[in-house]
Protein backbone atom coordinates (compact mmCIF):
# COMPACT_ATOMS: atom_id res chain seq x y z
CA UNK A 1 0.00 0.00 0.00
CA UNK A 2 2.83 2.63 0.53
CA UNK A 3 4.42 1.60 -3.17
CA UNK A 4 0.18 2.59 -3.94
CA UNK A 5 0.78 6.22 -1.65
CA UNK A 6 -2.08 4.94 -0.13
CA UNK A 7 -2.53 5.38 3.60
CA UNK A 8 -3.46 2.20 5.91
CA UNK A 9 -3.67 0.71 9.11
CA UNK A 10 -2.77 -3.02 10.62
CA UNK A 11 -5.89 -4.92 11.88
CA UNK A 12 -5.80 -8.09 14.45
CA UNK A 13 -8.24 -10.38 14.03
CA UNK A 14 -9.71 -9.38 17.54
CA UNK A 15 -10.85 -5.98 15.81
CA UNK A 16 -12.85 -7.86 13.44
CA UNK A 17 -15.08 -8.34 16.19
CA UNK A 18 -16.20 -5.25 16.65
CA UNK A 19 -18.41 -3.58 13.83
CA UNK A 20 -18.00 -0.28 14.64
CA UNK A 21 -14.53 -0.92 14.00
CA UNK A 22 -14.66 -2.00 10.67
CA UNK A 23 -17.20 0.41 9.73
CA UNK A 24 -14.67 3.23 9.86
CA UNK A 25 -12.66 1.42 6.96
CA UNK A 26 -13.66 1.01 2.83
CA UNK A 27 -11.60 -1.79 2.54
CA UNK A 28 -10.23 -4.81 4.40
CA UNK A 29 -7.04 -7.00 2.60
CA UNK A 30 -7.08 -10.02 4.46
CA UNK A 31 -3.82 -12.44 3.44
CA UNK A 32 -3.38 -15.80 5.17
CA UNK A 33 -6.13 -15.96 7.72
CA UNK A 34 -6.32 -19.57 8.89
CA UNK A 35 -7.89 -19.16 12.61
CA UNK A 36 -10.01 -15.69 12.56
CA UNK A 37 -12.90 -15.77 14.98
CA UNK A 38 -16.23 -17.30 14.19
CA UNK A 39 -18.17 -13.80 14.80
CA UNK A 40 -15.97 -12.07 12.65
CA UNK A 41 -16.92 -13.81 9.70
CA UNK A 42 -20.75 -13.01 10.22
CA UNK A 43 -19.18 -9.08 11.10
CA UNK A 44 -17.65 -9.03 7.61
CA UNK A 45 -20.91 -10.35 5.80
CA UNK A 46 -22.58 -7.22 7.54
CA UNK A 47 -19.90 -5.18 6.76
CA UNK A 48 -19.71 -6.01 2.96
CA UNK A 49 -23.46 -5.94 2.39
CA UNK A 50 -23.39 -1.92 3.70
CA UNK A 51 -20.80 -1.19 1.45
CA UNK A 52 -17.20 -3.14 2.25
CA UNK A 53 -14.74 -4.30 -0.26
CA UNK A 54 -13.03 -7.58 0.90
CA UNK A 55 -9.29 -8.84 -0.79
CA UNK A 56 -8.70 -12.26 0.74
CA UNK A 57 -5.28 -14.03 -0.60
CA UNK A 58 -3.93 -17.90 0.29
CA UNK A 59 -5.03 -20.55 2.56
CA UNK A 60 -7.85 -18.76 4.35
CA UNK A 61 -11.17 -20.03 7.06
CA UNK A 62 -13.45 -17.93 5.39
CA UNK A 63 -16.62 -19.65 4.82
CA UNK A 64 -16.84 -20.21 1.30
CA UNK A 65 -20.26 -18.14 0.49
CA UNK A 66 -18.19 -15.52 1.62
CA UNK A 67 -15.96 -15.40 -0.96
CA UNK A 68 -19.09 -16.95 -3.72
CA UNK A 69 -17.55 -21.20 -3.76
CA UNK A 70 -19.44 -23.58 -3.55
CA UNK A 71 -16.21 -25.74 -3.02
CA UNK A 72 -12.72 -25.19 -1.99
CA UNK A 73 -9.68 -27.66 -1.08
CA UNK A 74 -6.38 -27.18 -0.06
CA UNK A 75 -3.34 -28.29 -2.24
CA UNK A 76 0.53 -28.33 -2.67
CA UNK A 77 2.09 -28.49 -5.55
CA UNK A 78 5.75 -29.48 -5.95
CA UNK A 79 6.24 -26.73 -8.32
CA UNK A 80 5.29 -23.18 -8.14
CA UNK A 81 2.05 -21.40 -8.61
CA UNK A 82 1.26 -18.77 -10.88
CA UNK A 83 -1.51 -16.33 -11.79
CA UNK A 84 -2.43 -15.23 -15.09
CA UNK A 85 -4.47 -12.41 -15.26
CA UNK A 86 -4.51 -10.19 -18.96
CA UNK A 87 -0.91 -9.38 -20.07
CA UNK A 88 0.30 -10.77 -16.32
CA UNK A 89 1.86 -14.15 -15.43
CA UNK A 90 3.03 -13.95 -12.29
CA UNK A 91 5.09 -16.57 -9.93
CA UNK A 92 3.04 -16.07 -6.33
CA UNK A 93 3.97 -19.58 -4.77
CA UNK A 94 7.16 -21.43 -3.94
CA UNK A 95 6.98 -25.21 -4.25
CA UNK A 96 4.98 -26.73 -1.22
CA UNK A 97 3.09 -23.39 -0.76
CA UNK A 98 -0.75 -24.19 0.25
CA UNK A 99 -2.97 -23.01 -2.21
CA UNK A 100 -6.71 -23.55 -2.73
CA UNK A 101 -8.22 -25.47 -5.67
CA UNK A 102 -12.17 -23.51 -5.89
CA UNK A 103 -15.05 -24.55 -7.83
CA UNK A 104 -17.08 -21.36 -8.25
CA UNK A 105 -21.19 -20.87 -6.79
CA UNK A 106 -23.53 -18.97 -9.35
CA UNK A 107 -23.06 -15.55 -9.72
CA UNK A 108 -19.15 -15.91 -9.15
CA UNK A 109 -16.72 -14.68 -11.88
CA UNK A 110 -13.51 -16.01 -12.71
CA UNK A 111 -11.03 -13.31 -14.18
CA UNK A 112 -7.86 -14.82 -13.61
CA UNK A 113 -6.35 -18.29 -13.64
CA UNK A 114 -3.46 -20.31 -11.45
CA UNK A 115 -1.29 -22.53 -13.09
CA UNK A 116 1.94 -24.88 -11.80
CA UNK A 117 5.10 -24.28 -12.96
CA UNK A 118 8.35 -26.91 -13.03
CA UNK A 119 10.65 -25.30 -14.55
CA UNK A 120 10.58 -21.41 -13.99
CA UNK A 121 13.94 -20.16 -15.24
CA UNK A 122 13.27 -21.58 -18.67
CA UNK A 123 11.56 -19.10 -21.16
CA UNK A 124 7.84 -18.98 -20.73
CA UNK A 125 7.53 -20.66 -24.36
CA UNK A 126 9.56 -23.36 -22.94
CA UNK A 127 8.16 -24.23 -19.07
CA UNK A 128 6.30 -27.48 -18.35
CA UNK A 129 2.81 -26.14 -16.75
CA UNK A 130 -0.47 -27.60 -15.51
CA UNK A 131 -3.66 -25.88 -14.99
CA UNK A 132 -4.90 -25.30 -11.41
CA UNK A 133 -8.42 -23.87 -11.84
CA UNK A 134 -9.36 -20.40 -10.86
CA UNK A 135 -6.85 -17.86 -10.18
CA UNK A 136 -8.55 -14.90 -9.08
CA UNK A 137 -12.57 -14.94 -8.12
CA UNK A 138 -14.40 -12.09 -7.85
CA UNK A 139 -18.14 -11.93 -5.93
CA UNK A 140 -19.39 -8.87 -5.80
CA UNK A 141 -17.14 -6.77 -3.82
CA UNK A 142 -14.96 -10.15 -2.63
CA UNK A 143 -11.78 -11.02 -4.32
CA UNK A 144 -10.12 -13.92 -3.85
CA UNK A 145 -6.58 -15.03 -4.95
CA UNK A 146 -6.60 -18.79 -3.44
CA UNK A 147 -2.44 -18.37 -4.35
CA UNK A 148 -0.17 -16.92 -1.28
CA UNK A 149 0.63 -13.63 -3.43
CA UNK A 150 1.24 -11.55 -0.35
CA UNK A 151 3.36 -14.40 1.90
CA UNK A 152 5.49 -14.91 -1.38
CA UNK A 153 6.21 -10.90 -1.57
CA UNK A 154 6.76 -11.02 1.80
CA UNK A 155 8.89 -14.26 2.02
CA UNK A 156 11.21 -11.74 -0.72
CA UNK A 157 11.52 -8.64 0.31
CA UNK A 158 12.81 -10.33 3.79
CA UNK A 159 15.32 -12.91 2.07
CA UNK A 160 13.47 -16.01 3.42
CA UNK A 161 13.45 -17.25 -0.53
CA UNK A 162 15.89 -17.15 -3.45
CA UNK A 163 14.50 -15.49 -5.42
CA UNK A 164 16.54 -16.60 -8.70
CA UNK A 165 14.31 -19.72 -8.81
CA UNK A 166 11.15 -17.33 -10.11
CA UNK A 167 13.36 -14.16 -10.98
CA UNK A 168 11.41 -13.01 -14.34
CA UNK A 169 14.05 -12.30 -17.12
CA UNK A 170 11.60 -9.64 -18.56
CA UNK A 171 10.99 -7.74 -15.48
CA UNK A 172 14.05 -9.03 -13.34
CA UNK A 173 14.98 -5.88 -12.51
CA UNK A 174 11.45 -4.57 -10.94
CA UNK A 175 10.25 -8.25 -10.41
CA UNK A 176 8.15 -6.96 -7.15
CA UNK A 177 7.18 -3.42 -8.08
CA UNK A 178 5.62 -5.81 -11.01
CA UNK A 179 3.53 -7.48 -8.55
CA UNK A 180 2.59 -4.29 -7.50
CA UNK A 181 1.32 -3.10 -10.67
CA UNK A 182 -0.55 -6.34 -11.18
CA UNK A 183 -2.51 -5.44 -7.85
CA UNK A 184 -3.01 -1.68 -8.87
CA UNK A 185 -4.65 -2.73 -11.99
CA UNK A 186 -6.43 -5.19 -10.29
CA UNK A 187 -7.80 -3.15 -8.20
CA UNK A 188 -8.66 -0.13 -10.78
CA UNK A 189 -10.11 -2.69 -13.23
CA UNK A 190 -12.04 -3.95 -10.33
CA UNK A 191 -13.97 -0.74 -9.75
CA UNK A 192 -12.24 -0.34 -6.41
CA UNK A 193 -11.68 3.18 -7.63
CA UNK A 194 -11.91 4.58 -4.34
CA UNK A 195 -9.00 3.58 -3.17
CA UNK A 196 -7.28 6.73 -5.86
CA UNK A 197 -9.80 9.04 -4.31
CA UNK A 198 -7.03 10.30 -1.34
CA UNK A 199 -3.38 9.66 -1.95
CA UNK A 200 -0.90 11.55 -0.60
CA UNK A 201 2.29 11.75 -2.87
CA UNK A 202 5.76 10.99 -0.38
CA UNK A 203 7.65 13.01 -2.94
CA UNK A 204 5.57 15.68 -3.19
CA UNK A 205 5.45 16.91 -7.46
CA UNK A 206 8.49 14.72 -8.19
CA UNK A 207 8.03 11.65 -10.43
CA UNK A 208 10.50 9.94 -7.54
CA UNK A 209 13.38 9.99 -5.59
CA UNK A 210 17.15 9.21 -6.84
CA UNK A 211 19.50 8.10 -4.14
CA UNK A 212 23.18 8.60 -5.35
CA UNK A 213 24.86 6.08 -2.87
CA UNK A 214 29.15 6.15 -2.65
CA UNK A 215 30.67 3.05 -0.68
CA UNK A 216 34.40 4.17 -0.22
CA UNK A 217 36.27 1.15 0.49
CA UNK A 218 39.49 1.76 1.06
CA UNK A 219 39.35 4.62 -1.90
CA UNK A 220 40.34 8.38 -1.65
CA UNK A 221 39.52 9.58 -5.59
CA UNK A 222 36.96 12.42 -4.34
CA UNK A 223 35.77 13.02 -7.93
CA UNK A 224 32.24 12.09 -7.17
CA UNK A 225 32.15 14.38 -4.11
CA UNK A 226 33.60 17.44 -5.61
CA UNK A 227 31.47 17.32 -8.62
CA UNK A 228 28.31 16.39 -6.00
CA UNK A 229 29.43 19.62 -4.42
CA UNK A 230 29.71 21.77 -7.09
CA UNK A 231 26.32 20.91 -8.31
CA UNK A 232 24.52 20.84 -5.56
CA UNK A 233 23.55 17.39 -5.55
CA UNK A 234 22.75 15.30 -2.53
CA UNK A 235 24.69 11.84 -1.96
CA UNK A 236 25.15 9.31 0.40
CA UNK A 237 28.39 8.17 0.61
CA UNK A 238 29.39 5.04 3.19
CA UNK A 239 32.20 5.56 5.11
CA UNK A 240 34.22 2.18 5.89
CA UNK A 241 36.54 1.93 9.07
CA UNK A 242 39.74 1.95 7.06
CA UNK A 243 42.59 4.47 5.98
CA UNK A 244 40.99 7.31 4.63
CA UNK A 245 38.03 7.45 7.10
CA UNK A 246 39.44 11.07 8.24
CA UNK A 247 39.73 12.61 5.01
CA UNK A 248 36.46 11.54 3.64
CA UNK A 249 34.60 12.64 7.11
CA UNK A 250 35.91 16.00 6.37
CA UNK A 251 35.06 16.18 2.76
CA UNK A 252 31.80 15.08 3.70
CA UNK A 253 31.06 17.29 6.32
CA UNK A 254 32.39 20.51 3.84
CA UNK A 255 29.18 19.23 1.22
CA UNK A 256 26.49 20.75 2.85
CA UNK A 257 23.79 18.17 0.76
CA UNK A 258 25.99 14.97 1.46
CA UNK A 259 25.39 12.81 4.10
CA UNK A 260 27.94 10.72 6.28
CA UNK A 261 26.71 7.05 6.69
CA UNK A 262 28.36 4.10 8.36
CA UNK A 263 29.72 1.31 6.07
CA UNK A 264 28.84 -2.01 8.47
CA UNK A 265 30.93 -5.40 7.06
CA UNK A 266 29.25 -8.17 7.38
CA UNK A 267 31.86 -10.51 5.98
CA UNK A 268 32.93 -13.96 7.83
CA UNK A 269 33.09 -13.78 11.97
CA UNK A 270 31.71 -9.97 11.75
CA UNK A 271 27.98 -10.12 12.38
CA UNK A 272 25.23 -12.72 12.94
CA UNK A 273 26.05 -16.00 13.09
CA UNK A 274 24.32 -17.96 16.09
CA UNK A 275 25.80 -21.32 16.95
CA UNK A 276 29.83 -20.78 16.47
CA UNK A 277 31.76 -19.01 19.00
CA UNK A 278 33.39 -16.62 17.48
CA UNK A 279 30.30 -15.41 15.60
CA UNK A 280 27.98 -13.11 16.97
CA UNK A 281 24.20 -12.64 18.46
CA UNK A 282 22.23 -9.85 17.46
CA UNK A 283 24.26 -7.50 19.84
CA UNK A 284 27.42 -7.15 17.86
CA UNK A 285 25.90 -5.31 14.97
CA UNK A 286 24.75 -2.69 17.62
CA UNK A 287 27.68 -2.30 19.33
CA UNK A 288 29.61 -1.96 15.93
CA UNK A 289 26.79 0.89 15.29
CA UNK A 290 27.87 2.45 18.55
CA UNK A 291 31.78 1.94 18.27
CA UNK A 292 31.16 3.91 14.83
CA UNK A 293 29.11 6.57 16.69
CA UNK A 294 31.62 7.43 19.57
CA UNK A 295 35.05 6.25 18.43
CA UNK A 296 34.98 6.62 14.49
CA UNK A 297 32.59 9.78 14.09
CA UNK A 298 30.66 8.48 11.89
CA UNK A 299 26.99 9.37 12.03
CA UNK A 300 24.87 6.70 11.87
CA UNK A 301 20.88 8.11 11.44
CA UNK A 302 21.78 5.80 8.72
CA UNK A 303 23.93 2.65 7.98
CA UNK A 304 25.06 0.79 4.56
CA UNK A 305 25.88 -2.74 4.61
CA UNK A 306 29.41 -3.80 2.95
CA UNK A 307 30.34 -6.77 1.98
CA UNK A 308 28.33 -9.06 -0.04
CA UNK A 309 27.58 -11.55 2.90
CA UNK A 310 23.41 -12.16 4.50
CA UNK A 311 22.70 -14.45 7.32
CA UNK A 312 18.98 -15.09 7.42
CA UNK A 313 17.28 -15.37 9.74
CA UNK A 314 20.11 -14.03 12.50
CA UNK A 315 20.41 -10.41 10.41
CA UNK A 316 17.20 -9.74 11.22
CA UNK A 317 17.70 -10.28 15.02
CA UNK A 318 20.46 -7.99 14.68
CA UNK A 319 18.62 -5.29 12.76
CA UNK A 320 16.02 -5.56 15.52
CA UNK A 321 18.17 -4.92 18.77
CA UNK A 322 19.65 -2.46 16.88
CA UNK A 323 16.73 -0.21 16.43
CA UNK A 324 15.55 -1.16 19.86
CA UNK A 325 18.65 0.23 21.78
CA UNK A 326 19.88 2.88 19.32
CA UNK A 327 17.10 5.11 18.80
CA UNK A 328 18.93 7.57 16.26
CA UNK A 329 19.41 4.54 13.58
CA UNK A 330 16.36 5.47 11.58
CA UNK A 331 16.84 2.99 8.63
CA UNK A 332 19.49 0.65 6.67
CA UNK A 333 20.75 0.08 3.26
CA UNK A 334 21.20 -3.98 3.38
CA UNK A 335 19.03 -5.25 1.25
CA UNK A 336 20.85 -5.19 -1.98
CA UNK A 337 22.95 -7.78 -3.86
CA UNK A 338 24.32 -10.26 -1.53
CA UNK A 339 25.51 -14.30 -0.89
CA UNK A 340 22.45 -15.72 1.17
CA UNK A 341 23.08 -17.98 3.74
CA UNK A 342 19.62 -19.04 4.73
CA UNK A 343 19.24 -21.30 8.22
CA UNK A 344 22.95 -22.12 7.68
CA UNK A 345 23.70 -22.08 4.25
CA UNK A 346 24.19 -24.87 2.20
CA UNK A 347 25.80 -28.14 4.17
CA UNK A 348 23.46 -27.53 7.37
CA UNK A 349 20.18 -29.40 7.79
CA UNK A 350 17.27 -27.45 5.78
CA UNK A 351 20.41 -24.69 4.75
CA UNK A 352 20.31 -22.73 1.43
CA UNK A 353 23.11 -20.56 -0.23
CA UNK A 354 22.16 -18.70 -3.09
CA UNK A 355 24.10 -16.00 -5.27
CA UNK A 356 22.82 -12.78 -6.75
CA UNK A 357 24.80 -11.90 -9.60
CA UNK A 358 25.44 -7.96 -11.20
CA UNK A 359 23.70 -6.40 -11.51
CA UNK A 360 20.96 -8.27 -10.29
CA UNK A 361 19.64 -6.91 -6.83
CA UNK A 362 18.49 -9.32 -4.06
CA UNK A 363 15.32 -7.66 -3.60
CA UNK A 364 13.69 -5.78 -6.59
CA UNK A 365 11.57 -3.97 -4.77
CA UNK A 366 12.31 0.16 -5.48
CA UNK A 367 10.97 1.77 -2.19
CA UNK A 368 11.42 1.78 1.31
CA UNK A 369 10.33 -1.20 3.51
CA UNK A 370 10.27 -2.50 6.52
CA UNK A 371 11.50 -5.71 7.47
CA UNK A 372 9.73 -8.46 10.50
CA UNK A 373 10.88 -10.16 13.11
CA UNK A 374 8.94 -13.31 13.31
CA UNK A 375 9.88 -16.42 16.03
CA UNK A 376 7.10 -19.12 17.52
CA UNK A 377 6.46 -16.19 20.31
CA UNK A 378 5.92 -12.99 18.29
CA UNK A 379 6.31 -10.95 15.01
CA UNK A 380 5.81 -7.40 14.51
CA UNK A 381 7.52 -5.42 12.26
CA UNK A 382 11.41 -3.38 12.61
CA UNK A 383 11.50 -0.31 13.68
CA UNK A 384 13.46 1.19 10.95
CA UNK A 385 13.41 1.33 7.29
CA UNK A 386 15.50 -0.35 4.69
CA UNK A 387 15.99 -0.22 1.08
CA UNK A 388 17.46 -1.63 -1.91
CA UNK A 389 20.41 -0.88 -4.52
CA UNK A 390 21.83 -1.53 -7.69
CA UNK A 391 25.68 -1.17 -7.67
CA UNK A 392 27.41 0.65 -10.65
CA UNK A 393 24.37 0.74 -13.53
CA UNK A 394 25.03 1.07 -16.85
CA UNK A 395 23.01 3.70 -19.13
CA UNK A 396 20.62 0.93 -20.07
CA UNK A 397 20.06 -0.44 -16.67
CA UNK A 398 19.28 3.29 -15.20
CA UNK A 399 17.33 3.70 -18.05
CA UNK A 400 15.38 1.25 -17.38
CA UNK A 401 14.98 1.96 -13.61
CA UNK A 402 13.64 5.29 -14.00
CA UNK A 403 11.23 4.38 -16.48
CA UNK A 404 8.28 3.99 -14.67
CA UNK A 405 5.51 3.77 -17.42
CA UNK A 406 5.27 -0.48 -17.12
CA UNK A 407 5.44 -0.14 -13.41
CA UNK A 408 4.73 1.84 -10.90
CA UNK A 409 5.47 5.49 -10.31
CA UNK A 410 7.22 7.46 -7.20
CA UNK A 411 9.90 5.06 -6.89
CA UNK A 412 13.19 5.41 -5.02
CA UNK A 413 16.60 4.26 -7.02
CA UNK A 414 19.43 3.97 -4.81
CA UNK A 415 22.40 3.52 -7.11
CA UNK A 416 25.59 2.64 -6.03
CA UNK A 417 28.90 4.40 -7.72
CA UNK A 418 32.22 3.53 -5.65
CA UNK A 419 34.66 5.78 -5.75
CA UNK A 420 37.22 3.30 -6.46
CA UNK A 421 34.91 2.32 -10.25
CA UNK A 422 35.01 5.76 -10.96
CA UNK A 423 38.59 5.90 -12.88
CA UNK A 424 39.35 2.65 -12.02
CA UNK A 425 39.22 -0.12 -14.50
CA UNK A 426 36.85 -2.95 -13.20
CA UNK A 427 34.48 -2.08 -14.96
CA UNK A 428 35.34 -0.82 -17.66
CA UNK A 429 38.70 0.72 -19.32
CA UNK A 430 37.77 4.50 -18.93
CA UNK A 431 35.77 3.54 -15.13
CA UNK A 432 32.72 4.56 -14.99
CA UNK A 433 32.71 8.56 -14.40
CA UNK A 434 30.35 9.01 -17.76
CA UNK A 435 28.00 5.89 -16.57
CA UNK A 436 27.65 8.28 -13.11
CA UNK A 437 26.98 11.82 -15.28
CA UNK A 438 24.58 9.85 -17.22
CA UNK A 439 22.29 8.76 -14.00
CA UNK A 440 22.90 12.51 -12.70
CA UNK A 441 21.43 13.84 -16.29
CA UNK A 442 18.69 11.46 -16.21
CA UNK A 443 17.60 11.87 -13.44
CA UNK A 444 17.23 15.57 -13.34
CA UNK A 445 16.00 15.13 -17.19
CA UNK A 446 13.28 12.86 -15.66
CA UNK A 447 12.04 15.71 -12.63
CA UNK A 448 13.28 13.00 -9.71
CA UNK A 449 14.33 14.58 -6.49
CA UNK A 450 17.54 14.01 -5.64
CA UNK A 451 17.87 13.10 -1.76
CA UNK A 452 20.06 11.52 0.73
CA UNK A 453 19.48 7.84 2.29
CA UNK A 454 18.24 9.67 5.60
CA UNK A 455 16.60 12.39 3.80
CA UNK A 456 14.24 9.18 2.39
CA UNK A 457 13.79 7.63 5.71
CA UNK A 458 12.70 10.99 7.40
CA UNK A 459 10.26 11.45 4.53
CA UNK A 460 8.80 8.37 5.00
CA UNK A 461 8.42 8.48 8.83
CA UNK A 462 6.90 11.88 7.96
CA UNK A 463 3.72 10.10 5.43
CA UNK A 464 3.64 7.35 8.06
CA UNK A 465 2.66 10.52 10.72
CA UNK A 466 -0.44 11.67 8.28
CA UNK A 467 -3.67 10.86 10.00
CA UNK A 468 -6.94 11.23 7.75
CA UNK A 469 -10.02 11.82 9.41
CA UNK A 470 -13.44 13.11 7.66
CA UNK A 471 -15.01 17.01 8.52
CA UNK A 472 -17.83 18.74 7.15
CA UNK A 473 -15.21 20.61 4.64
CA UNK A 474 -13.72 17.36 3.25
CA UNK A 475 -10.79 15.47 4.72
CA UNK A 476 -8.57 16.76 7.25
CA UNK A 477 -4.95 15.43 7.79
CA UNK A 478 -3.01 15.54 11.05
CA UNK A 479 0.31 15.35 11.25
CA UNK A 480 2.68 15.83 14.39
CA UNK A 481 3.77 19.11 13.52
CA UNK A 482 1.72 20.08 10.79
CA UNK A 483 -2.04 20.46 9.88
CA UNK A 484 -3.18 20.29 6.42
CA UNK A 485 -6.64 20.93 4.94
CA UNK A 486 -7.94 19.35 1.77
CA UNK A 487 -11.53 20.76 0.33
């Protein structure tokens, strides 16, 4: 709903209890509910027939006149599910993800269909499918996708999956602002047109928000910085623990748009390993945070990963003590092209390892996010924000980031030029200096704001402050500092 700009609330299944509750909301999305309370589904009949609209997704106890079946069983395929819904096929289920195989009562529609898929990283002409049966149902004002669309997003966007099983070659790039496309037009196609009626733009006029992010490992060519500050142009840059930490601090500090960020290494015995001595619990990434803070100078409202190593689930533990003791830490920049070492990595019992290769990103998701922390006791979600990057983009690749037409608008591109690439030869002979000046041009060609990594977070936190509520004048919006009146 934020990629959407629009604004929403979290609901327990305890609040469906209440009807005055629910009457104060248009529209419920309900993903994944297996044990909601008996009342609640005779609450949501009420509510729909005065006027509700009701998205249900996955393995659900919804009773099926609810959501217009006269049938409904659950299944799991051993390959993946897909939907296909006009010019969308979409992967939205890993193999052994429940799904639900409906047969439809009278009056229901079907206006999408699920499929299985064997083998997903063959060309689409070339994969071995099998039909499912209805892929999305719509009664009335019910949909229902009997696929796990919103677990599968989720299961991404926090690393639980590798996602090069089902990475699209067509839309590899944007694979989940995709998905989020596919729901807009759902949704508009739908009628649910009053979702558009009150949107509030993060970015204000801008078409979206480019993030120039500098990594300096262990390089001193300032050619990025000094152009940065001649311009005028905001930047991150991520300053590592390493020779020329002083100079580039004070270089930094001297550009009034650029922002200071600490460069955290995650590479072997660093960070979150539980289970081997030497390797750490959730506190180490905090008190590396902290170390940076008061010994280094570094500020640290915001923090860049380095290092292309990811231990799921343990980074997650240590993103969450991190925001709980360290208040100032208002987002990160992890979630980018990394080595995934999931329950172990490969070797351990139930372990995965999987590889993102340039200039692939881990999670193709262009705005910010927040991550959950999720045990057999609780889940809720991180404090702070993180985001993705792509690391030194070519013309075609930037191209094709800030060209939101197929997708969806008011993105945020962080992209990554090190220092070290820009006369340096890694890349290419000449570095990659003109591949840099290209994004810059773009970007300002293509009206995007040019902001900081914190400047992004504090916007964010900022929408997430807006309160709608309805007066006789129209809609009123609250905000903790500010008070805005739409007519």
């Amino acid at each position: 709903m934020r990629r959407l700009c629009i604004k929403f609330s979290w609901v327990k299944d305890e609040d469906l209890l209440e009807l005055k509750f629910l009457e104060k909301y248009h529209t419920l999305i309900i993903p994944h509910a297996v044990s909601l309370p008996p009342q609640s589904h005779h609450n949501l009949h009420h509510w729909i027939r005065k006027g509700g609209y009701l998205l249900v997704t996955g393995q659900t106890d919804l009773p099926n006149e609810l959501l217009g079946l006269s049938e409904k069983r659950w299944h799991q395929p051993k390959g993946y599910s897909a939907i296909q819904y006009g010019r969308y096929n979409i992967i939205a289920g890993y193999p052994g993800y429940t799904i639900g195989i409906c047969t439809l009562a009278y009056g229901t529609e079907t206006i999408g269909s699920a499929y299985e898929i064997l083998n997903p990283k063959e060309e689409i002409s070339c994969r071995v499918t099998y039909t499912l049966g209805p892929g999305i149902i719509r009664y009335g004002k019910v949909i229902y996708i009997p696929i796990p669309l919103f677990e599968t997003f989720g299961a991404i966007l926090q690393g639980h999956v590798d996602i090069e099983e089902i990475r699209d070659g067509g839309h590899r790039y944007k694979y989940l602002d995709w998905i989020g496309r596919f729901i807009k037009d759902l949704f508009e196609e739908s009628g649910w047109n009053h979702l558009w009626r009150v949107r509030v733009k993060p970015w204000g006029e801008y078409r979206g928000v480019v993030v120039l992010r500098h990594d300096t490992d262990e390089s001193s060519d300032m050619t990025y910085l000094d152009f940065e500050r001649k311009e005028g142009i905001p930047a991150t840059f991520a300053i590592l623990d390493d020779r020329h930490r002083r100079e580039w601090l004070m270089r930094v500090k001297a550009h009034p748009k650029a922002e200071a960020s600490f460069h955290f290494d995650t590479g072997p015995g660093k960070y979150v390993r539980f289970g081997f001595k030497k390797k750490i619990s959730g506190k180490r990434l905090w008190r590396e945070v902290v170390r940076a803070q008061e010994k280094l100078h570094i500020p640290i409202e915001s923090a860049q990963r380095h290092n292309s190593f990811f231990y799921y689930p343990e980074i997650v533990d240590a993103m969450d003590y991190l925001y709980e003791k360290e208040k100032e830490v208002i987002g990160l920049g992890t979630m980018f092209r990394f080595t995934n070492f999931m329950f172990g990595g490969a070797g351990k019992k139930g372990g995965i390892t999987s590889v993102i290769q340039h200039p692939d990103t881990s999670v193709p998701f262009w705005f910010p996010y927040r991550l959950w922390y999720a045990s057999a006791k609780t889940h809720r979600a991180l404090r702070g924000w993180d985001i993705t990057q792509v690391i030194e983009p070519e013309p075609w690749l930037t191209e094709h980031l800030l060209n939101q037409e197929e997708y969806l608008e008011d993105g945020v591109y962080t992209l990554g030029f090190h220092p070290a690439h820009c006369h340096g030869k890694s890349f290419r002979p000449d570095g990659n200096w003109n591949w840099f000046r290209f994004a810059v041009e773009l970007g300002r060609s293509r009206k995007y704001l040019f902001a900081t990594c914190k400047e992004v977070f504090q916007r964010i936190n900022q929408w997430e402050d807006l309160i709608f509520t309805k007066t006789r004048d129209g809609l009123r919006t609250h905000t903790l500092k500010r008070i805005w009146l739409f007519i």
